[in-house]
C-alpha atoms as a PDB file:
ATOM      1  CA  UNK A   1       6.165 -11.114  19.769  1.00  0.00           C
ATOM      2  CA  UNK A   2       2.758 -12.272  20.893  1.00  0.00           C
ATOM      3  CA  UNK A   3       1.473 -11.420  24.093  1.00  0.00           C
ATOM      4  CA  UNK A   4      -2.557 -12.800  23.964  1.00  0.00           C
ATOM      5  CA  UNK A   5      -4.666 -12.817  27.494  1.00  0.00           C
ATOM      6  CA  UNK A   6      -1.924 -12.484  29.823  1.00  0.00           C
ATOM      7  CA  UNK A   7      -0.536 -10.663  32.587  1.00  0.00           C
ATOM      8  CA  UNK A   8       2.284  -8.326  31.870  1.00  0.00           C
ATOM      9  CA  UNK A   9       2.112  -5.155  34.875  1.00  0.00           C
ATOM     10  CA  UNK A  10       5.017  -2.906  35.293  1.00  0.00           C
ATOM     11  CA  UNK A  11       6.555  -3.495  32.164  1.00  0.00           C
ATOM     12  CA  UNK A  12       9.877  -0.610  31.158  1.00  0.00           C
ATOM     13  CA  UNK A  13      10.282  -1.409  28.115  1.00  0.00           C
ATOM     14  CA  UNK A  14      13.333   1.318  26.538  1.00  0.00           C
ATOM     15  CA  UNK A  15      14.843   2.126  23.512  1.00  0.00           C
ATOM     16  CA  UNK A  16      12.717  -0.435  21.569  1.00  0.00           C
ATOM     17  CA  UNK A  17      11.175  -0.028  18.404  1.00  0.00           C
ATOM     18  CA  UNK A  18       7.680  -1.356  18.602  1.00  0.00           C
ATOM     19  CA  UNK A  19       6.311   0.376  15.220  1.00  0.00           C
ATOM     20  CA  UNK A  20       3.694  -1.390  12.891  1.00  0.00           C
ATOM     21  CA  UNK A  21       2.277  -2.957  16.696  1.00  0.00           C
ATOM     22  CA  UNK A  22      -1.357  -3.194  17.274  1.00  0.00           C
ATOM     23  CA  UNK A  23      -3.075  -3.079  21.311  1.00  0.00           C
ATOM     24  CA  UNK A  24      -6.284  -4.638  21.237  1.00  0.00           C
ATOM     25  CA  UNK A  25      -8.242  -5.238  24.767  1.00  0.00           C
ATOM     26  CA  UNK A  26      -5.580  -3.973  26.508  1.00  0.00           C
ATOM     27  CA  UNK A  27      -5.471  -2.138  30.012  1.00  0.00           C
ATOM     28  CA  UNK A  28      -2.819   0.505  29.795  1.00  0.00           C
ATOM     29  CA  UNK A  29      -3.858   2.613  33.036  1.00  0.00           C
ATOM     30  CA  UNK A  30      -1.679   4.299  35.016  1.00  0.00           C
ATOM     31  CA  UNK A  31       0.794   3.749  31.399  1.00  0.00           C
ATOM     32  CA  UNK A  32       3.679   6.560  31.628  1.00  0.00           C
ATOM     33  CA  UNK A  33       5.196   7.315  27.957  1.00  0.00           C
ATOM     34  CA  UNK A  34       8.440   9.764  27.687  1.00  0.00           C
ATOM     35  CA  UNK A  35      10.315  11.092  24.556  1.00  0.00           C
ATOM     36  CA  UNK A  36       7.941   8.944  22.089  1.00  0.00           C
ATOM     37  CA  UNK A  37       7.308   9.027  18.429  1.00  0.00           C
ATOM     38  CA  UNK A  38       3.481   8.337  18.834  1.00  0.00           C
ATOM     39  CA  UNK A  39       2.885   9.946  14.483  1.00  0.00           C
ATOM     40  CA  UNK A  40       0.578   8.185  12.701  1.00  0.00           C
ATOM     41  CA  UNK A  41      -1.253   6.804  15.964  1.00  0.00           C
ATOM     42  CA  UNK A  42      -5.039   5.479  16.100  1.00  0.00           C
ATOM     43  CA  UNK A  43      -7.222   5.388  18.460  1.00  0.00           C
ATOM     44  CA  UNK A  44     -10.485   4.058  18.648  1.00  0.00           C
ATOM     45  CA  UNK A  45     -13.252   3.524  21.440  1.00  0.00           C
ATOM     46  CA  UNK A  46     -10.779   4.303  24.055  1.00  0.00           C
ATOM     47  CA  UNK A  47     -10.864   5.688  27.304  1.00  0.00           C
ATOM     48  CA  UNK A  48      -8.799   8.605  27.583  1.00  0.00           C
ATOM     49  CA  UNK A  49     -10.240  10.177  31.017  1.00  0.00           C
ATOM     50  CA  UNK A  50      -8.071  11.977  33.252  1.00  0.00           C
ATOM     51  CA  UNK A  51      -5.572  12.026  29.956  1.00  0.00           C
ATOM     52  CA  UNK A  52      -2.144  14.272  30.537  1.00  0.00           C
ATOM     53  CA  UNK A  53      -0.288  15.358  27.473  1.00  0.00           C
ATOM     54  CA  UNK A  54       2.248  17.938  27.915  1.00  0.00           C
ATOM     55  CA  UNK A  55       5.083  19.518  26.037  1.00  0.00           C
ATOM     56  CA  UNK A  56       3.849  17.218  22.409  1.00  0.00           C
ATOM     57  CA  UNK A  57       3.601  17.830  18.451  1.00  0.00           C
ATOM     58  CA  UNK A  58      -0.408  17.593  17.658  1.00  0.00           C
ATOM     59  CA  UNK A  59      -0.159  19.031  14.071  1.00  0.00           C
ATOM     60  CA  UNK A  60      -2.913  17.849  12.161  1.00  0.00           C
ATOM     61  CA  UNK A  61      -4.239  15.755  15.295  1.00  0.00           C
ATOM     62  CA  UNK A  62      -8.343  14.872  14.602  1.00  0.00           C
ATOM     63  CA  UNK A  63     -10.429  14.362  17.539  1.00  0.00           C
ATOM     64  CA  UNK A  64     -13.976  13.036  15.519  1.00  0.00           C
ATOM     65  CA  UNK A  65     -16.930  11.758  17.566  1.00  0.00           C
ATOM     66  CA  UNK A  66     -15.509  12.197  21.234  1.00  0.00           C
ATOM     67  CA  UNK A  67     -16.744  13.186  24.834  1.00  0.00           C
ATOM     68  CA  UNK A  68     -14.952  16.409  25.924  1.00  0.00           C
ATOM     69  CA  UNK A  69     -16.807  17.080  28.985  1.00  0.00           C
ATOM     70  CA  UNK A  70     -14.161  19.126  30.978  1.00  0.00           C
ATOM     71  CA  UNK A  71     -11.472  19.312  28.532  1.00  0.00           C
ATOM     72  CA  UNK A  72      -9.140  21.901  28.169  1.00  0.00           C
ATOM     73  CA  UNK A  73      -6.259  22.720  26.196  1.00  0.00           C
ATOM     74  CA  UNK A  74      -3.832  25.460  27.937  1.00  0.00           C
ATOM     75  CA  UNK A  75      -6.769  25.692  30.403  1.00  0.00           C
ATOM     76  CA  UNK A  76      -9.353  27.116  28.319  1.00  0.00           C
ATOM     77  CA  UNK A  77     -12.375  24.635  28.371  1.00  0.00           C
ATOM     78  CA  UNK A  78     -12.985  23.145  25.003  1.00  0.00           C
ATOM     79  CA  UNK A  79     -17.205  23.472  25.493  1.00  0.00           C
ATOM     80  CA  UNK A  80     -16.231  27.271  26.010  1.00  0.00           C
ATOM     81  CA  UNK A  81     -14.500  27.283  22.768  1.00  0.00           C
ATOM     82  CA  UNK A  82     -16.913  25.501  20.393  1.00  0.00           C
ATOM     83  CA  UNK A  83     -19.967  27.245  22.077  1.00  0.00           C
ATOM     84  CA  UNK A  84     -18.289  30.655  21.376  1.00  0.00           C
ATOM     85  CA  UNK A  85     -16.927  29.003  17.748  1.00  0.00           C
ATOM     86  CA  UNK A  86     -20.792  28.299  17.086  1.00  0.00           C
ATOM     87  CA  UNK A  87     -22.480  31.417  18.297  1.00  0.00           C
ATOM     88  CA  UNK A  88     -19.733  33.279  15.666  1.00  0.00           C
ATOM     89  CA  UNK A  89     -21.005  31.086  12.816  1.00  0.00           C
ATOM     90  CA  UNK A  90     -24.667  31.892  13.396  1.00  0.00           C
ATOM     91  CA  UNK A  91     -23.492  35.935  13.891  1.00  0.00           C
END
């Protein structure tokens, strides 16, 4: 299915298998995403701000080149961590 410079708000869209799909130009704030297989995801020049994850499986997840002004994971802020990550490597 092609969906090119359209229109489509409040979409559910359940049970479907939408694997192999590509998002290009595409608003997807306020987007709500429950019990999804998301493995082997890309994402490039995004905007992630004010991003929720919760309860997920980020094994081997790669976070190259990105703003992480206020970031935290399990509330510790991410600047703390690769300040005190850098200060141990010049120690």
């Amino acid at each position: 299915m092609d969906i090119a410079k359209g229109t489509r708000r409040r979409m559910n869209i359940e049970g479907a298998d939408v694997s192999g799909s590509t998002f290009e130009d595409v608003n997807m704030s306020g987007w709500t995403a429950h019990n999804v297989n998301m493995s082997g995801l890309r994402i490039d020049n995004a905007n992630l701000a004010g991003l929720h994850v919760n309860n997920a499986n980020m094994a081997g997840a790669n976070l190259t080149d990105c703003r992480i002004e206020g970031m935290r994971i399990n509330g510790i802020a991410i600047e703390d961590l690769l300040a005190a990550y850098h200060q141990g490597k010049k120690d």
